[in-house]
PDB file of N, CA and C in Angstrom:
ATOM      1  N   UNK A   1       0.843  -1.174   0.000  1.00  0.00           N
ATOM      2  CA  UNK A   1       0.000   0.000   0.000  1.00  0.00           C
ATOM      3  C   UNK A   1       0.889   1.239   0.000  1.00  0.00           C
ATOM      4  N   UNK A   2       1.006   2.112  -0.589  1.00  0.00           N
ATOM      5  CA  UNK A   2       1.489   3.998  -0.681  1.00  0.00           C
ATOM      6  C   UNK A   2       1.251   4.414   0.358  1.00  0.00           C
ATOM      7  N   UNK A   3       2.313   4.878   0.700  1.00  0.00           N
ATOM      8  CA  UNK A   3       2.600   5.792   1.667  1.00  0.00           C
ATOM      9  C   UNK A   3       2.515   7.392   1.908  1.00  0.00           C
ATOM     10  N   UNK A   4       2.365   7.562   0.733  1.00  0.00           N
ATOM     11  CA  UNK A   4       2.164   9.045   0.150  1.00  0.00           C
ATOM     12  C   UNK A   4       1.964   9.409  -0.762  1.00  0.00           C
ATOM     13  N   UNK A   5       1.298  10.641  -0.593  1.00  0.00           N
ATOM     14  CA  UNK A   5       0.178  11.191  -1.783  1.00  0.00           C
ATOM     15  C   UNK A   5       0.779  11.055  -3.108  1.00  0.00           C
ATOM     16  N   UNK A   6      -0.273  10.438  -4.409  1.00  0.00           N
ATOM     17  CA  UNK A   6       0.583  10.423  -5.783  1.00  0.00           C
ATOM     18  C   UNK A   6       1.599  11.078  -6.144  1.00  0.00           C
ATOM     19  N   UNK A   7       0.954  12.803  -5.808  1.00  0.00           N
ATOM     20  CA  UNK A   7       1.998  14.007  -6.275  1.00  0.00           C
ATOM     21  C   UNK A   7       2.846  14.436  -5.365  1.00  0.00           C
ATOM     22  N   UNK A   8       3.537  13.524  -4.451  1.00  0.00           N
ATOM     23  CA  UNK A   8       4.345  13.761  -2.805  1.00  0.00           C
ATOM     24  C   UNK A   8       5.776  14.614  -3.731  1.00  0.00           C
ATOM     25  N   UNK A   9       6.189  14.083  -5.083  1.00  0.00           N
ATOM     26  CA  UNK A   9       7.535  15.074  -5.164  1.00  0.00           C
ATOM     27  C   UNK A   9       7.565  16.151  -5.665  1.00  0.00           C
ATOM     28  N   UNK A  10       6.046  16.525  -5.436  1.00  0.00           N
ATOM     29  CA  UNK A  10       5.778  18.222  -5.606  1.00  0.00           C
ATOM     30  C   UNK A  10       5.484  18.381  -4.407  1.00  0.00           C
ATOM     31  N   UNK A  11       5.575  17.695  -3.302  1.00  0.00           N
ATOM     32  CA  UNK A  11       5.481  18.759  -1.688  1.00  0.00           C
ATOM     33  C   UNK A  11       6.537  19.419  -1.741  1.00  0.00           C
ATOM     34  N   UNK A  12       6.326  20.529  -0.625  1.00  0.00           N
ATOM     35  CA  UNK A  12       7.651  21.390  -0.107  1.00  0.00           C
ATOM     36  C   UNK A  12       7.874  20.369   1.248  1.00  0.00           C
ATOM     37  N   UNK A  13       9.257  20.935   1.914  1.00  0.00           N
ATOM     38  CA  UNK A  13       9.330  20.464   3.158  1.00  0.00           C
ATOM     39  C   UNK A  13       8.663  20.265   4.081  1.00  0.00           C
ATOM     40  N   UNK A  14       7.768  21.684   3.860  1.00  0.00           N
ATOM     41  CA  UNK A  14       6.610  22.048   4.574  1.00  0.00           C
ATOM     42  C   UNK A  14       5.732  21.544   4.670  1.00  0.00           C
ATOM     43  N   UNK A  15       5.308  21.137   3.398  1.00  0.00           N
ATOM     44  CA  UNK A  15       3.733  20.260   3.245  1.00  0.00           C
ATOM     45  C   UNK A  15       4.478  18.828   4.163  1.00  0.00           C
ATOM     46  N   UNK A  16       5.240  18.338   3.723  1.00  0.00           N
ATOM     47  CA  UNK A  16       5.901  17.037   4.092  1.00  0.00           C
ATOM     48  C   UNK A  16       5.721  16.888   5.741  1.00  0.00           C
ATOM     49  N   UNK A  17       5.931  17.933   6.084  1.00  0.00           N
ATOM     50  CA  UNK A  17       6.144  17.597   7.500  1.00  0.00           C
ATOM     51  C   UNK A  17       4.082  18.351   8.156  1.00  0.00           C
ATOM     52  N   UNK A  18       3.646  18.706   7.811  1.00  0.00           N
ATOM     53  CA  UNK A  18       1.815  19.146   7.931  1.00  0.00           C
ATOM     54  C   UNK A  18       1.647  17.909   7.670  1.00  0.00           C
ATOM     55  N   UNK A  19       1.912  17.031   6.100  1.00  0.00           N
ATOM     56  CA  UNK A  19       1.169  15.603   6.462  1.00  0.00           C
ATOM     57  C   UNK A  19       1.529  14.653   7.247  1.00  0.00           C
ATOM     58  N   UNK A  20       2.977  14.865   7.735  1.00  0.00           N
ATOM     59  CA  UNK A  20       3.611  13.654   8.678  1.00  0.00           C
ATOM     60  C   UNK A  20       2.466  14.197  10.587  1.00  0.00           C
ATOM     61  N   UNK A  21       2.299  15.444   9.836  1.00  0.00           N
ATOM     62  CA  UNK A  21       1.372  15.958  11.412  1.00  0.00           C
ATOM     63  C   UNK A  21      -0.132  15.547  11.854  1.00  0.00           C
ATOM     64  N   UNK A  22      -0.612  14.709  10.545  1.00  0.00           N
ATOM     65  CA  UNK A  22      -1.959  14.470  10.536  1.00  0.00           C
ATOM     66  C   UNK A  22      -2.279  12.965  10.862  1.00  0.00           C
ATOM     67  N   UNK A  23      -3.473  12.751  11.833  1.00  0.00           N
ATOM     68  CA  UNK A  23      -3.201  11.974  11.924  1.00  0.00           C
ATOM     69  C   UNK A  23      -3.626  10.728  11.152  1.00  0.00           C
ATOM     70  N   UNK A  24      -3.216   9.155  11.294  1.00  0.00           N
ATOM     71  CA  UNK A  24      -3.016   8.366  10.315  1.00  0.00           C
ATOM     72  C   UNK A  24      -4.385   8.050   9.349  1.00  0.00           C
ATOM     73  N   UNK A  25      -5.662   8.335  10.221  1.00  0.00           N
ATOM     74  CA  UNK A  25      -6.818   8.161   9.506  1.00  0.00           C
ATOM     75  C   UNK A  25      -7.137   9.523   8.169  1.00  0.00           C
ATOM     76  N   UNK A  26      -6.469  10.869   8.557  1.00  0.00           N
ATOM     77  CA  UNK A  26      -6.774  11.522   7.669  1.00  0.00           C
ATOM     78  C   UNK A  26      -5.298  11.339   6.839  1.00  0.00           C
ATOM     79  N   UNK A  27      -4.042  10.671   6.736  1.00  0.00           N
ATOM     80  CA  UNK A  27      -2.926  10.641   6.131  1.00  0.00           C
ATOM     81  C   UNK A  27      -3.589   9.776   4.848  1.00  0.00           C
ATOM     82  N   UNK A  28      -4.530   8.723   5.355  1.00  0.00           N
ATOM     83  CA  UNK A  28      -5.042   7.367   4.493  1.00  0.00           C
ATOM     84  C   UNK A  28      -5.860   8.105   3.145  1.00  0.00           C
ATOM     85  N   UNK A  29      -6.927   8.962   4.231  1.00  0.00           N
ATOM     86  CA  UNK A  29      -7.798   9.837   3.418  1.00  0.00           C
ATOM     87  C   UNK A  29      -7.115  10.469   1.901  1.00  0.00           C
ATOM     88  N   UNK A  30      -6.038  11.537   2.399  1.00  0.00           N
ATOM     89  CA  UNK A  30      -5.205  12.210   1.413  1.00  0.00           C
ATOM     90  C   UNK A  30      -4.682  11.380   0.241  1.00  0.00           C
ATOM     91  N   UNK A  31      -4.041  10.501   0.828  1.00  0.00           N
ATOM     92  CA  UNK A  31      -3.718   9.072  -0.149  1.00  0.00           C
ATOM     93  C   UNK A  31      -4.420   8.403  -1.192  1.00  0.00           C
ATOM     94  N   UNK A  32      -5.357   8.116  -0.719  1.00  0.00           N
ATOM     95  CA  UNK A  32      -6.570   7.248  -1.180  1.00  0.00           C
ATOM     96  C   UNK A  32      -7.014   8.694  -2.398  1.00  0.00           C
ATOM     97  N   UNK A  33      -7.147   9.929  -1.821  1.00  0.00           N
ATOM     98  CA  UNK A  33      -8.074  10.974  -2.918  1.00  0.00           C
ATOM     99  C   UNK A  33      -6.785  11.403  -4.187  1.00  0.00           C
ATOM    100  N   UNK A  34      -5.933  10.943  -3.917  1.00  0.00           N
ATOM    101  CA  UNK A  34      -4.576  11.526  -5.012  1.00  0.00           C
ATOM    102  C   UNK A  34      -4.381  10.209  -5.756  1.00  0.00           C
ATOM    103  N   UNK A  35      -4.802   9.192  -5.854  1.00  0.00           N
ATOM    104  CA  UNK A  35      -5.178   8.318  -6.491  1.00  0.00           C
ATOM    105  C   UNK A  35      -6.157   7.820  -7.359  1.00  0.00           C
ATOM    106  N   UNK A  36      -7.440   9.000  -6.781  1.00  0.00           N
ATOM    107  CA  UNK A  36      -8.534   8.465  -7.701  1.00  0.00           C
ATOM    108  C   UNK A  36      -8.430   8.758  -9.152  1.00  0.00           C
ATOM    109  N   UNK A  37      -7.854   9.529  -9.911  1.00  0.00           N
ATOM    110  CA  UNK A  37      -7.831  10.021 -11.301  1.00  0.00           C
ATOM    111  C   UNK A  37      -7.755   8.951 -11.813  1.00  0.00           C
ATOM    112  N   UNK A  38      -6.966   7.583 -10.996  1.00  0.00           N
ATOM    113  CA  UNK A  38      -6.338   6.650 -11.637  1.00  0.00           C
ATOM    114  C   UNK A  38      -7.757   5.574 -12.435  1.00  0.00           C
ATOM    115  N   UNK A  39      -9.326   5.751 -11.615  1.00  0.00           N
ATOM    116  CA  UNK A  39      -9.774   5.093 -11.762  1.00  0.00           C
ATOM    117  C   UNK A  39     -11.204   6.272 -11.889  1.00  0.00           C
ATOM    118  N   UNK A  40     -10.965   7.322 -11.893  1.00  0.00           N
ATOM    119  CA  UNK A  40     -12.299   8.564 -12.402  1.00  0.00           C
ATOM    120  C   UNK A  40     -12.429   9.147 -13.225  1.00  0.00           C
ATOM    121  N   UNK A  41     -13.304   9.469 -13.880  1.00  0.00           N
ATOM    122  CA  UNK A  41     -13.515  10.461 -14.722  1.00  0.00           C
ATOM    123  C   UNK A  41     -12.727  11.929 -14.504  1.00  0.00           C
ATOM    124  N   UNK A  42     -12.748  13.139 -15.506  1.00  0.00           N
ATOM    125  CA  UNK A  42     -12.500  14.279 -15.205  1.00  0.00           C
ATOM    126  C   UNK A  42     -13.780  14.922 -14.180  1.00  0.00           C
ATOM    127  N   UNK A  43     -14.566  14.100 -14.568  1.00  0.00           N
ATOM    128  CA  UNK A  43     -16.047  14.625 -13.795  1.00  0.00           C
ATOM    129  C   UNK A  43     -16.199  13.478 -12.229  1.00  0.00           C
ATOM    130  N   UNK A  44     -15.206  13.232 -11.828  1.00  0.00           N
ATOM    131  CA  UNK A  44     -14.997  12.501 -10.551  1.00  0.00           C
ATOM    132  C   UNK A  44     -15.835  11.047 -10.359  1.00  0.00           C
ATOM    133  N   UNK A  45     -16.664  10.471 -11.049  1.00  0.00           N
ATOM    134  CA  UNK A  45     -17.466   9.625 -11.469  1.00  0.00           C
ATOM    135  C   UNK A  45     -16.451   8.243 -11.819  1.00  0.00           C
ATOM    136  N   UNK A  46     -16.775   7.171 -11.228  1.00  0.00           N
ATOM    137  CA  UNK A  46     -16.075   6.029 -11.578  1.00  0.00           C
ATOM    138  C   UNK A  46     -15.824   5.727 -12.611  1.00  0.00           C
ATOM    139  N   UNK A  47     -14.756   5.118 -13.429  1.00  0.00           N
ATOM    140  CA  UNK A  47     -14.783   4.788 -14.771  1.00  0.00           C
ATOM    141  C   UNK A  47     -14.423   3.712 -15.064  1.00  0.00           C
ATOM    142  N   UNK A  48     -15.410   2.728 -15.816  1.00  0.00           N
ATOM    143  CA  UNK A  48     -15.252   1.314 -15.772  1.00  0.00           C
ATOM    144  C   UNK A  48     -14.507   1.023 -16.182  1.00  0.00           C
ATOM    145  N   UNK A  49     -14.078   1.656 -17.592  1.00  0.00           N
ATOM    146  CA  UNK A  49     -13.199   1.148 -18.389  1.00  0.00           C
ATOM    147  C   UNK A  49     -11.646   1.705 -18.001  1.00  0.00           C
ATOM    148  N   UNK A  50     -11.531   2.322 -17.204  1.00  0.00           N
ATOM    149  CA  UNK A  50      -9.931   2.467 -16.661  1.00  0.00           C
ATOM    150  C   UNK A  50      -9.925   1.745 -15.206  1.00  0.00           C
ATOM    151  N   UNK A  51     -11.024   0.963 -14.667  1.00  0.00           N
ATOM    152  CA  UNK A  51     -10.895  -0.107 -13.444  1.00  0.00           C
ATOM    153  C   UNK A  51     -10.774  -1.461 -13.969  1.00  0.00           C
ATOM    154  N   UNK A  52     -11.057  -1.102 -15.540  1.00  0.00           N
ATOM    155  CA  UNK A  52     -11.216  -3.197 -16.508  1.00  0.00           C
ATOM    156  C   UNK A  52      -9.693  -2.760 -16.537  1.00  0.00           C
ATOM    157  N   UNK A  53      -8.984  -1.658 -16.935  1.00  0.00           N
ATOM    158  CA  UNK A  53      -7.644  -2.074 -17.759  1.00  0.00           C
ATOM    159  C   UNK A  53      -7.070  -1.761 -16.437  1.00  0.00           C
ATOM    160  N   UNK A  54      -7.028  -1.653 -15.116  1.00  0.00           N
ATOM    161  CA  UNK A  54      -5.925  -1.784 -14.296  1.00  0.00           C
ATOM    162  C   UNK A  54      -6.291  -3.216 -13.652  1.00  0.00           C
ATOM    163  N   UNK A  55      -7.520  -3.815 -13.706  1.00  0.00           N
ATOM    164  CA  UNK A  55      -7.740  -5.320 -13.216  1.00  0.00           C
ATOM    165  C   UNK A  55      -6.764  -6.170 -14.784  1.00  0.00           C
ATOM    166  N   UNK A  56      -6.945  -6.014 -15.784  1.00  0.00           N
ATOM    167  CA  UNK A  56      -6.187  -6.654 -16.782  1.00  0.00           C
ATOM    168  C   UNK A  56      -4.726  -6.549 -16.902  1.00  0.00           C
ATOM    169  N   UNK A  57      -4.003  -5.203 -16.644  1.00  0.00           N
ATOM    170  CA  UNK A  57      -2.988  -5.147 -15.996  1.00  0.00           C
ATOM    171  C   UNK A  57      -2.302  -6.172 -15.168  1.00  0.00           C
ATOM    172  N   UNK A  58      -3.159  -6.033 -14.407  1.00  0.00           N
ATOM    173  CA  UNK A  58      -2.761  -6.400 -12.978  1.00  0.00           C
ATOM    174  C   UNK A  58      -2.532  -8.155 -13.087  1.00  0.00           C
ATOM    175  N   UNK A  59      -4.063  -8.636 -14.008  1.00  0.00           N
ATOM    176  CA  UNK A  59      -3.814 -10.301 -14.024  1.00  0.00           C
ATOM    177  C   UNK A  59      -3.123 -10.795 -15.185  1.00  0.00           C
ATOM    178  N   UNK A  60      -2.456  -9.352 -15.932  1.00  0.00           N
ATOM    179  CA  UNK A  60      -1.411  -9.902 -16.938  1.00  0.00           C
ATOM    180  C   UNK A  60      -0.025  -9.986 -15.933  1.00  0.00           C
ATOM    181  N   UNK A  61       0.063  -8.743 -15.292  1.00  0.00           N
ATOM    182  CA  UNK A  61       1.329  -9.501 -13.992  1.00  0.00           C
ATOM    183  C   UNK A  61       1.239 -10.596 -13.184  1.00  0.00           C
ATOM    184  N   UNK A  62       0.315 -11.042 -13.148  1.00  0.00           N
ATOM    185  CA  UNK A  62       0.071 -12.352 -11.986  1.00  0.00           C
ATOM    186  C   UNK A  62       0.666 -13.233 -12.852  1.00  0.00           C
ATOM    187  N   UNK A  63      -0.038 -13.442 -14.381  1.00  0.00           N
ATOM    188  CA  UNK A  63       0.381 -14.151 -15.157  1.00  0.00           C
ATOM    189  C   UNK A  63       1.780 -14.428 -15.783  1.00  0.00           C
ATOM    190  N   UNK A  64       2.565 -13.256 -16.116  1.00  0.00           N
ATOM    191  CA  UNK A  64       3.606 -13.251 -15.820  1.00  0.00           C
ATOM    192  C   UNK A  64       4.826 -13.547 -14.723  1.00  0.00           C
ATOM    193  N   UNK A  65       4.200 -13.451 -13.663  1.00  0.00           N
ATOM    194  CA  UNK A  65       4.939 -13.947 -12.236  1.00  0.00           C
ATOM    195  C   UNK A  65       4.861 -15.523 -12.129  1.00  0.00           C
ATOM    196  N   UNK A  66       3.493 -15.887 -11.945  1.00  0.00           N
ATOM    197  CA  UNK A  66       3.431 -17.256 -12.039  1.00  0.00           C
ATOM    198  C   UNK A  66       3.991 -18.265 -13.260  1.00  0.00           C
ATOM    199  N   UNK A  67       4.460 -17.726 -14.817  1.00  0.00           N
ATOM    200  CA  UNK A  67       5.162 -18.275 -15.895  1.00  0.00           C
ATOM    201  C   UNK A  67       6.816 -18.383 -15.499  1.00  0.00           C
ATOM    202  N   UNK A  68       6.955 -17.201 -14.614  1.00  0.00           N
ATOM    203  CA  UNK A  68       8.532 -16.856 -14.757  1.00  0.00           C
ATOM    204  C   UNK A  68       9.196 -17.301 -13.311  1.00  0.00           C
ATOM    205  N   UNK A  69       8.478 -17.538 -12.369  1.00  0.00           N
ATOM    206  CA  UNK A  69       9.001 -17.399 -10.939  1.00  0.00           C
ATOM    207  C   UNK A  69       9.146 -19.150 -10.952  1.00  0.00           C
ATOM    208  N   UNK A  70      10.224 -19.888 -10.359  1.00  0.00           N
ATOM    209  CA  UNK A  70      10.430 -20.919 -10.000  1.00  0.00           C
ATOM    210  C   UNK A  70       9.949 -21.441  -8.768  1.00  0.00           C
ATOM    211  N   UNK A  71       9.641 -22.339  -7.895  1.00  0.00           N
ATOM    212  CA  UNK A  71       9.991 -21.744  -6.758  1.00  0.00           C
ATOM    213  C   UNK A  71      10.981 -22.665  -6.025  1.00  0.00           C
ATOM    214  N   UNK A  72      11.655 -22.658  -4.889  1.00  0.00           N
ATOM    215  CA  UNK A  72      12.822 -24.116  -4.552  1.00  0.00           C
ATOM    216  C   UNK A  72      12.265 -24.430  -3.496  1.00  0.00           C
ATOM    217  N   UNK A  73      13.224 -24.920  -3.064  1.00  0.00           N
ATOM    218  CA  UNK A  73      12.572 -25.873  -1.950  1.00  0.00           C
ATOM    219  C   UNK A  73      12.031 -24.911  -0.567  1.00  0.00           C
ATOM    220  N   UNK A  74      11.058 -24.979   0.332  1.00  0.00           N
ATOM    221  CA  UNK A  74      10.493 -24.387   1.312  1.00  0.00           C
ATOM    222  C   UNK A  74      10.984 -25.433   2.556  1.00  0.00           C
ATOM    223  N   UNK A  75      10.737 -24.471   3.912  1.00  0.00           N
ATOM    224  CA  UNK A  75      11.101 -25.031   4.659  1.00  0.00           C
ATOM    225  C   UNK A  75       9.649 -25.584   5.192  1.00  0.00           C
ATOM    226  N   UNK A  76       8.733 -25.226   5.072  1.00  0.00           N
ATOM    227  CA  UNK A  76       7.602 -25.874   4.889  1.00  0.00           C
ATOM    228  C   UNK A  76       7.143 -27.163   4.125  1.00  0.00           C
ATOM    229  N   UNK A  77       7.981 -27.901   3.030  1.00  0.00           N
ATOM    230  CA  UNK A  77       8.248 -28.424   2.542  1.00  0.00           C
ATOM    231  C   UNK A  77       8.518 -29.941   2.847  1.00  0.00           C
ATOM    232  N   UNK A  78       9.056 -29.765   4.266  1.00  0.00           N
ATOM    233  CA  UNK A  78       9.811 -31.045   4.807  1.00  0.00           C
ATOM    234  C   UNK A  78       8.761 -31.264   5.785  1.00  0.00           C
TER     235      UNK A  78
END
């Protein structure tokens, strides 16, 4: 999970240290709202079709991990 706001390397020092001052429920808040573009409209409204292509994304990396990753022996294993 992110730790800080999308656009954190446009804070000043200043901002940096106001959000390190807030506390963790409104730090989540800030986080969570500098992210939504990723999945909203310009008109703030959900957008399906940029939540299908980061779920397709996402299970083209799974897919890729699980083709490429080996795994060896576990100590769970024995």
């Amino acid at each position: 999970m992110n730790t800080h706001p999308e656009d954190w390397d446009t804070y000043t020092p200043k901002q940096r240290k106001e959000f390190y001052g807030k506390p963790f429920e409104e730090q989540r808040e800030i986080i969570n709202r500098s992210y939504l573009s990723l999945i909203a409209d310009k008109d703030g409204n959900l957008d399906t079709i940029k939540i299908l292509e980061i779920i397709m994304d996402l299970l083209d990396r799974v897919d890729e991990v699980e083709s490429t990753c080996q795994r060896d022996e576990s100590y769970y294993d024995h």
